[in-house]
Protein backbone atom coordinates (compact mmCIF):
# COMPACT_ATOMS: atom_id res chain seq x y z
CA UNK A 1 71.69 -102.20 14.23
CA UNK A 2 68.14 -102.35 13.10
CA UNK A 3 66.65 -103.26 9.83
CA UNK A 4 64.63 -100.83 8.39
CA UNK A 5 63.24 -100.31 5.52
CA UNK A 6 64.57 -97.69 3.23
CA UNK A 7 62.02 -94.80 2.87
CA UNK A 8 59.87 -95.02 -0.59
CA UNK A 9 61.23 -92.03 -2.35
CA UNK A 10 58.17 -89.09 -2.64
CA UNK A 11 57.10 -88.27 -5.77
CA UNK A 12 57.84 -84.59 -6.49
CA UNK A 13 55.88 -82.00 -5.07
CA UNK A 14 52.98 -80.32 -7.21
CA UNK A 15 53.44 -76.97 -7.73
CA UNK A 16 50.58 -74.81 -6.69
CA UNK A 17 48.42 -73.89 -9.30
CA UNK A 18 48.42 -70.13 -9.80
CA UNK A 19 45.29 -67.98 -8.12
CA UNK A 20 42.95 -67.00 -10.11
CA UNK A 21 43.22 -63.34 -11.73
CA UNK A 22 40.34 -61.67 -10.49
CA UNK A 23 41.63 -62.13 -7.17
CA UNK A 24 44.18 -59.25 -7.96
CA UNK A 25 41.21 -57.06 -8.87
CA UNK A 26 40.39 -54.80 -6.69
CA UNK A 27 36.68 -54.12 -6.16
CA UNK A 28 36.37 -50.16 -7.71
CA UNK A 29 38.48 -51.39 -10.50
CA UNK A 30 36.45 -51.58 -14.25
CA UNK A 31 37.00 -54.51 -15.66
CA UNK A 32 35.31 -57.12 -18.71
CA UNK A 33 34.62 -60.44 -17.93
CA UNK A 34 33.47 -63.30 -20.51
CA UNK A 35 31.34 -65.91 -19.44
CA UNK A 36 29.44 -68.47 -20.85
CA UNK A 37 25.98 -68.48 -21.10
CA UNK A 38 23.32 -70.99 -22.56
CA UNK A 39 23.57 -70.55 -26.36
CA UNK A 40 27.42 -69.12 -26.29
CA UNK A 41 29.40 -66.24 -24.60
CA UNK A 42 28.39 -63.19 -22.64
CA UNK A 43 30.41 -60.36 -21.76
CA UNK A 44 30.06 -58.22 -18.44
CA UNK A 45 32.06 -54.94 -18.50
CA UNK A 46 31.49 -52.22 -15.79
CA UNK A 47 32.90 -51.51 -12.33
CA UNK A 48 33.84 -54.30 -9.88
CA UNK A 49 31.33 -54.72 -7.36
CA UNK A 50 32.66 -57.86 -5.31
CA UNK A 51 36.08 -60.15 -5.53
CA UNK A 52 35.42 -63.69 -4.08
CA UNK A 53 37.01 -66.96 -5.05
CA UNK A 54 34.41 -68.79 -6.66
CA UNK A 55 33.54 -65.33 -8.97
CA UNK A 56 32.75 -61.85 -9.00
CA UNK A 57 30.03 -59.30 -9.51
CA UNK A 58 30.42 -56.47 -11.98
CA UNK A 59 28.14 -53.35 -12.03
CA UNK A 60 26.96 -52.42 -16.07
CA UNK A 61 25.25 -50.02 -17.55
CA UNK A 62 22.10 -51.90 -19.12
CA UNK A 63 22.02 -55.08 -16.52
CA UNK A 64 23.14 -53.85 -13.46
CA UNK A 65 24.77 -56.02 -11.39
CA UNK A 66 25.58 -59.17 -12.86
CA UNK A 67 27.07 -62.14 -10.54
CA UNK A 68 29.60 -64.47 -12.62
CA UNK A 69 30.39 -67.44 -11.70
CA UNK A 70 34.55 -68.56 -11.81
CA UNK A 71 33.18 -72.04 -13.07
CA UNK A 72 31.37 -69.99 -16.20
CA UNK A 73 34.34 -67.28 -16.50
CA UNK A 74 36.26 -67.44 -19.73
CA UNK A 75 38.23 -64.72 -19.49
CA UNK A 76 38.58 -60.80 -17.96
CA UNK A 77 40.90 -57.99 -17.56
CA UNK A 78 41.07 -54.45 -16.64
CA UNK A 79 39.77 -51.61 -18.78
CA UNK A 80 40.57 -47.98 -19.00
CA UNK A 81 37.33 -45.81 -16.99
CA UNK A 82 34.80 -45.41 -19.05
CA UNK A 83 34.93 -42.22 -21.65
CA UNK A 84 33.20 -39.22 -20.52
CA UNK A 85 30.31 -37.83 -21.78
CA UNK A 86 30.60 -34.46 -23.14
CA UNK A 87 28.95 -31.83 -21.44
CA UNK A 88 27.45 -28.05 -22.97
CA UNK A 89 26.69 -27.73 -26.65
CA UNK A 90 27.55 -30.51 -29.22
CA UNK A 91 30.49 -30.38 -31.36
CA UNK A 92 31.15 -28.39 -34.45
CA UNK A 93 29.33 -29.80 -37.39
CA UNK A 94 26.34 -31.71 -35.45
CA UNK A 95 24.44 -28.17 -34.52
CA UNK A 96 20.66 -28.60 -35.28
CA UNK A 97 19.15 -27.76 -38.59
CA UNK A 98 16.96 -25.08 -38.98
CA UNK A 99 13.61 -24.69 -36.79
CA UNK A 100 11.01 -26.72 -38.09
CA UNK A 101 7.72 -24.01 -39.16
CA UNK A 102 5.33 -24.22 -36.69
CA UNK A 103 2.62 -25.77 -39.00
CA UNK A 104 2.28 -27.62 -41.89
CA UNK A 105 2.02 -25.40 -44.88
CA UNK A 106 -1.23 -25.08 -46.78
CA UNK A 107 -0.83 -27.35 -49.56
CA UNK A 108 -4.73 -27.13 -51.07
CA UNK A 109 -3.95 -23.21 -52.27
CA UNK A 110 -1.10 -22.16 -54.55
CA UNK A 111 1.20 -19.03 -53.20
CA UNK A 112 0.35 -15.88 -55.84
């Protein structure tokens, strides 16, 4: 017989924290993402350029390819595409007023 000693019982296992939700993004996809930025928040909405763990980099219209950061991400999700522009004349109701004359009337003589 031998002596032992009983086994220390283990705490319980941690459960895995879950992955972080841009990872299911996939790069194509348009998304918004809030970050913060000195000063407050910033959002980034546009097409996904790049999925890594430690952020991602979306593709916008007016700042073109911003990188974010997951330790500055607040929160993002996927967003329908983005609306067409309409093509061929403009809707019913915004047609142009009527031709401007060609040169400033003569205001110095009175019509007869």
């Amino acid at each position: 017989m031998t002596d032992a000693a009983p086994t220390p019982p283990q705490p319980p296992a941690r459960p895995r924290p879950p992955a972080p939700p841009w990872l299911q993004w996939r790069v194509g996809q348009r998304v918004v993402v809030r970050y913060r930025v000195d000063g407050g928040l910033s959002d980034a909405l546009g097409d996904l350029l790049e999925v890594r763990l430690d952020g991602v980099v979306v593709r916008t219209r007016s700042r073109g390819d911003v990188d974010v950061p997951a330790a500055l991400m607040v929160g993002g999700k996927l967003v329908p595409p983005a609306p067409s522009r309409p093509q061929g004349p403009p809707p019913h109701g915004d047609t142009p007023g009527p031709p401007l004359p060609s040169r400033a009337p003569d205001l110095d003589h009175a019509p007869d």
